[in-house]
C-alpha atoms as a PDB file:
ATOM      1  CA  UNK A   1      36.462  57.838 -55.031  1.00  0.00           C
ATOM      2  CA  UNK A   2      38.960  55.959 -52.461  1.00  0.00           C
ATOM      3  CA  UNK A   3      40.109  55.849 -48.927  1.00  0.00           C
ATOM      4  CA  UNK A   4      41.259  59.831 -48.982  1.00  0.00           C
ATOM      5  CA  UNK A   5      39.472  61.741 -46.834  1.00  0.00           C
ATOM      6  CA  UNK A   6      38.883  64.255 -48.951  1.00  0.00           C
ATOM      7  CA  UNK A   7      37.520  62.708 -51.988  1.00  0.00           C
ATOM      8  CA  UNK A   8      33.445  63.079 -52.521  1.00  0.00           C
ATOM      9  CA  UNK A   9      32.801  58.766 -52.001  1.00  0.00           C
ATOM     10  CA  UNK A  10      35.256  57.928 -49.144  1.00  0.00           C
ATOM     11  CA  UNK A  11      35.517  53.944 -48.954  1.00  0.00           C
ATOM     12  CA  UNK A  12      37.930  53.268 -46.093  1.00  0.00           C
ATOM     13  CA  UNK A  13      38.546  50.175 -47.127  1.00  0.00           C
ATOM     14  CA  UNK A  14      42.335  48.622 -46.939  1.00  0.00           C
ATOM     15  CA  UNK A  15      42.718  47.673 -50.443  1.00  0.00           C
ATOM     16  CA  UNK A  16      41.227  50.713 -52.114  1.00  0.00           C
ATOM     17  CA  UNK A  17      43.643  53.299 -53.569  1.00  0.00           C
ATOM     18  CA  UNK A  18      43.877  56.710 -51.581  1.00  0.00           C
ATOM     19  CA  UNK A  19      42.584  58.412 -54.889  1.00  0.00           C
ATOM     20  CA  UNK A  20      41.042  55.266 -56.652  1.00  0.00           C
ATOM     21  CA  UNK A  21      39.319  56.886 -59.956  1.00  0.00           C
ATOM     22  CA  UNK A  22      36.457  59.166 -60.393  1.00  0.00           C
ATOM     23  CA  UNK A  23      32.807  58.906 -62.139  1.00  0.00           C
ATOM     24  CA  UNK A  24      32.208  61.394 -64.881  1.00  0.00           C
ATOM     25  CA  UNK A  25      29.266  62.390 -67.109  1.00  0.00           C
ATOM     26  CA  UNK A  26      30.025  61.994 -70.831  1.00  0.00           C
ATOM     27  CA  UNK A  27      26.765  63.633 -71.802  1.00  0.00           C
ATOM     28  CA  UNK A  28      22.826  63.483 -69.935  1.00  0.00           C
ATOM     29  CA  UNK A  29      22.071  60.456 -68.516  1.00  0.00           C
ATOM     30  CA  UNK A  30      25.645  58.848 -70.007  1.00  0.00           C
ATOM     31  CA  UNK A  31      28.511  58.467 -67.262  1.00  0.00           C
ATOM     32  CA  UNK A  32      32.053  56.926 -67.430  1.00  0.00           C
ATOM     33  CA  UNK A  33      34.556  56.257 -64.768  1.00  0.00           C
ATOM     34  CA  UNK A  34      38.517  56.260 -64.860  1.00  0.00           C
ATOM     35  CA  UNK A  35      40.961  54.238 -62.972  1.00  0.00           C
ATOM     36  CA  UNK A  36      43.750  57.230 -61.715  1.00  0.00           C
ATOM     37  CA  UNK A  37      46.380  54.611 -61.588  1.00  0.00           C
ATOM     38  CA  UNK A  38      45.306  52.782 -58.637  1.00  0.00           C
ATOM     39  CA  UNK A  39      47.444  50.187 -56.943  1.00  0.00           C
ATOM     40  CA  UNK A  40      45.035  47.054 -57.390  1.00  0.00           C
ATOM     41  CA  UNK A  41      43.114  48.466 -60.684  1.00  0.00           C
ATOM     42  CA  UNK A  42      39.978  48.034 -61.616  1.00  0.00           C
ATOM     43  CA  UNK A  43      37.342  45.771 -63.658  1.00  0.00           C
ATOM     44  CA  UNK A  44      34.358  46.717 -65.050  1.00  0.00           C
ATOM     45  CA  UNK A  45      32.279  43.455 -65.863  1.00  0.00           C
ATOM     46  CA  UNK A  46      35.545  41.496 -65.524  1.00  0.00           C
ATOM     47  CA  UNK A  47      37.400  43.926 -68.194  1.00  0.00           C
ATOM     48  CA  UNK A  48      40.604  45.567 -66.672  1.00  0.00           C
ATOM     49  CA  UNK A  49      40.324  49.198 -67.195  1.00  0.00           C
ATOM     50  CA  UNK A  50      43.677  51.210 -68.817  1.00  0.00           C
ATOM     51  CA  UNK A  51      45.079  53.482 -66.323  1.00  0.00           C
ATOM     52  CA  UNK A  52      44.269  57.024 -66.723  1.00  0.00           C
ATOM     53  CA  UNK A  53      41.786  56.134 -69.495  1.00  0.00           C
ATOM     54  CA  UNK A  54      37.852  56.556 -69.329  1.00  0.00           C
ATOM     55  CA  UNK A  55      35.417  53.834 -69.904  1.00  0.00           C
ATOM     56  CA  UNK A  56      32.154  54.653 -70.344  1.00  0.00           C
ATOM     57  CA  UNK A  57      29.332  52.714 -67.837  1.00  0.00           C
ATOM     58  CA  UNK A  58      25.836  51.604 -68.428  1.00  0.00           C
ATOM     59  CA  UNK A  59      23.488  50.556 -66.016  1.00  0.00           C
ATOM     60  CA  UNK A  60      23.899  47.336 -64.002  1.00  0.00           C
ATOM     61  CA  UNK A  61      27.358  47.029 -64.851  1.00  0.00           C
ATOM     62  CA  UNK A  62      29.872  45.305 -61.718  1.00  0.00           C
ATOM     63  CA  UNK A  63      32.448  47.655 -60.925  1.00  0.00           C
ATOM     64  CA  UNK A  64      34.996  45.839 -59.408  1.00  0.00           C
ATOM     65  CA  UNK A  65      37.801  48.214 -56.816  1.00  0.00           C
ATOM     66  CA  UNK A  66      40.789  45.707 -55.915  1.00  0.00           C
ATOM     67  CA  UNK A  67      38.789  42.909 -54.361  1.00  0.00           C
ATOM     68  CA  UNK A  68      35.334  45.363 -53.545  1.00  0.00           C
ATOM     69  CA  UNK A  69      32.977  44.626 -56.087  1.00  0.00           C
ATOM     70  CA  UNK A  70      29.953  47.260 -56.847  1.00  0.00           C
ATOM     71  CA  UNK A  71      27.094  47.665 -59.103  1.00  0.00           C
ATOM     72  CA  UNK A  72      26.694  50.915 -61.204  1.00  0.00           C
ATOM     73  CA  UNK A  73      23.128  52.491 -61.706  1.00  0.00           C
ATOM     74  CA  UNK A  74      22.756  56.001 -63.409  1.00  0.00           C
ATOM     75  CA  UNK A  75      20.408  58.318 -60.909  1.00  0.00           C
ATOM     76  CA  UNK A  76      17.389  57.961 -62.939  1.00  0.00           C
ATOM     77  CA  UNK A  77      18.314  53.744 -62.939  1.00  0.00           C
ATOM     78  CA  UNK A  78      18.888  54.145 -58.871  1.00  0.00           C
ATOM     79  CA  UNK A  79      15.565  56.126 -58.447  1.00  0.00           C
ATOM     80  CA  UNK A  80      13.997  53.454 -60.136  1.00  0.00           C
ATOM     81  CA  UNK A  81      15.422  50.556 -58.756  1.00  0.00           C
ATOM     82  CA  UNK A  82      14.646  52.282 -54.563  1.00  0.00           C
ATOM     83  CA  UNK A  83      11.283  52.462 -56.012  1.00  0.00           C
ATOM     84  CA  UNK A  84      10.928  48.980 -57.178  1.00  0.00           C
ATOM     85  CA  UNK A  85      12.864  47.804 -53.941  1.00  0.00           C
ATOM     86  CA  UNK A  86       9.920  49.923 -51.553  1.00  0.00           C
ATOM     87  CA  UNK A  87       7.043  48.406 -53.054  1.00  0.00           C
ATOM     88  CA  UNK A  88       8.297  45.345 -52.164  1.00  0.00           C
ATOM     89  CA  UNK A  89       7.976  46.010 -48.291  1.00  0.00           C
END
C-alpha cells in the first residue's frame, strides 16, 4: 500500500510513502503488516513499527500511515461490522 500507482491499495495522499508497507496473512484468519522503510513510519495502536519487520494485527487495531490514521478489520471482522452498520439504516 502507498501513493504508487501500481501497488494493490493506492492512497494518493502527500505524506504516504510511494511503497508504504504491505498486509500479509500469517496463517487463516491471522494477518500482519510491515513498514518497507517508509519516510514517515508507521504506528500501530501508537507503537512505532521496526522497518522491514512484520507485526502481526488483530482486529480493531489503529493503523496509523505518517499522519493518516486507519482501523484494521480481518474480512470476516469487516463482513461483520457492514452487516452490523446496514441494519442500522
Amino acid at each position: 500500500m502507498g501513493r504508487a500507482r501500481n501497488v494493490d491499495v493506492c492512497l494518493p495522499l502527500a505524506r504516504l510513502s510511494q511503497y508504504h508497507g504491505y498486509f500479509s496473512e500469517l496463517e487463516a484468519g491471522r494477518y500482519a503488516f510491515t513498514d518497507t522503510g517508509s519516510t514517515h513510519g508507521t504506528l500501530v495502536n501508537g507503537t512505532r513499527l521496526a522497518r522491514k519487520v512484520t507485526s502481526p494485527l488483530q482486529d480493531g487495531v489503529e493503523i496509523t500511515l505518517g499522519p493518516y490514521r486507519f482501523v484494521f478489520h480481518g474480512p470476516d471482522a469487516f463482513c461483520d461490522l457492514v452487516a452490523r452498520r446496514a441494519q442500522l439504516r
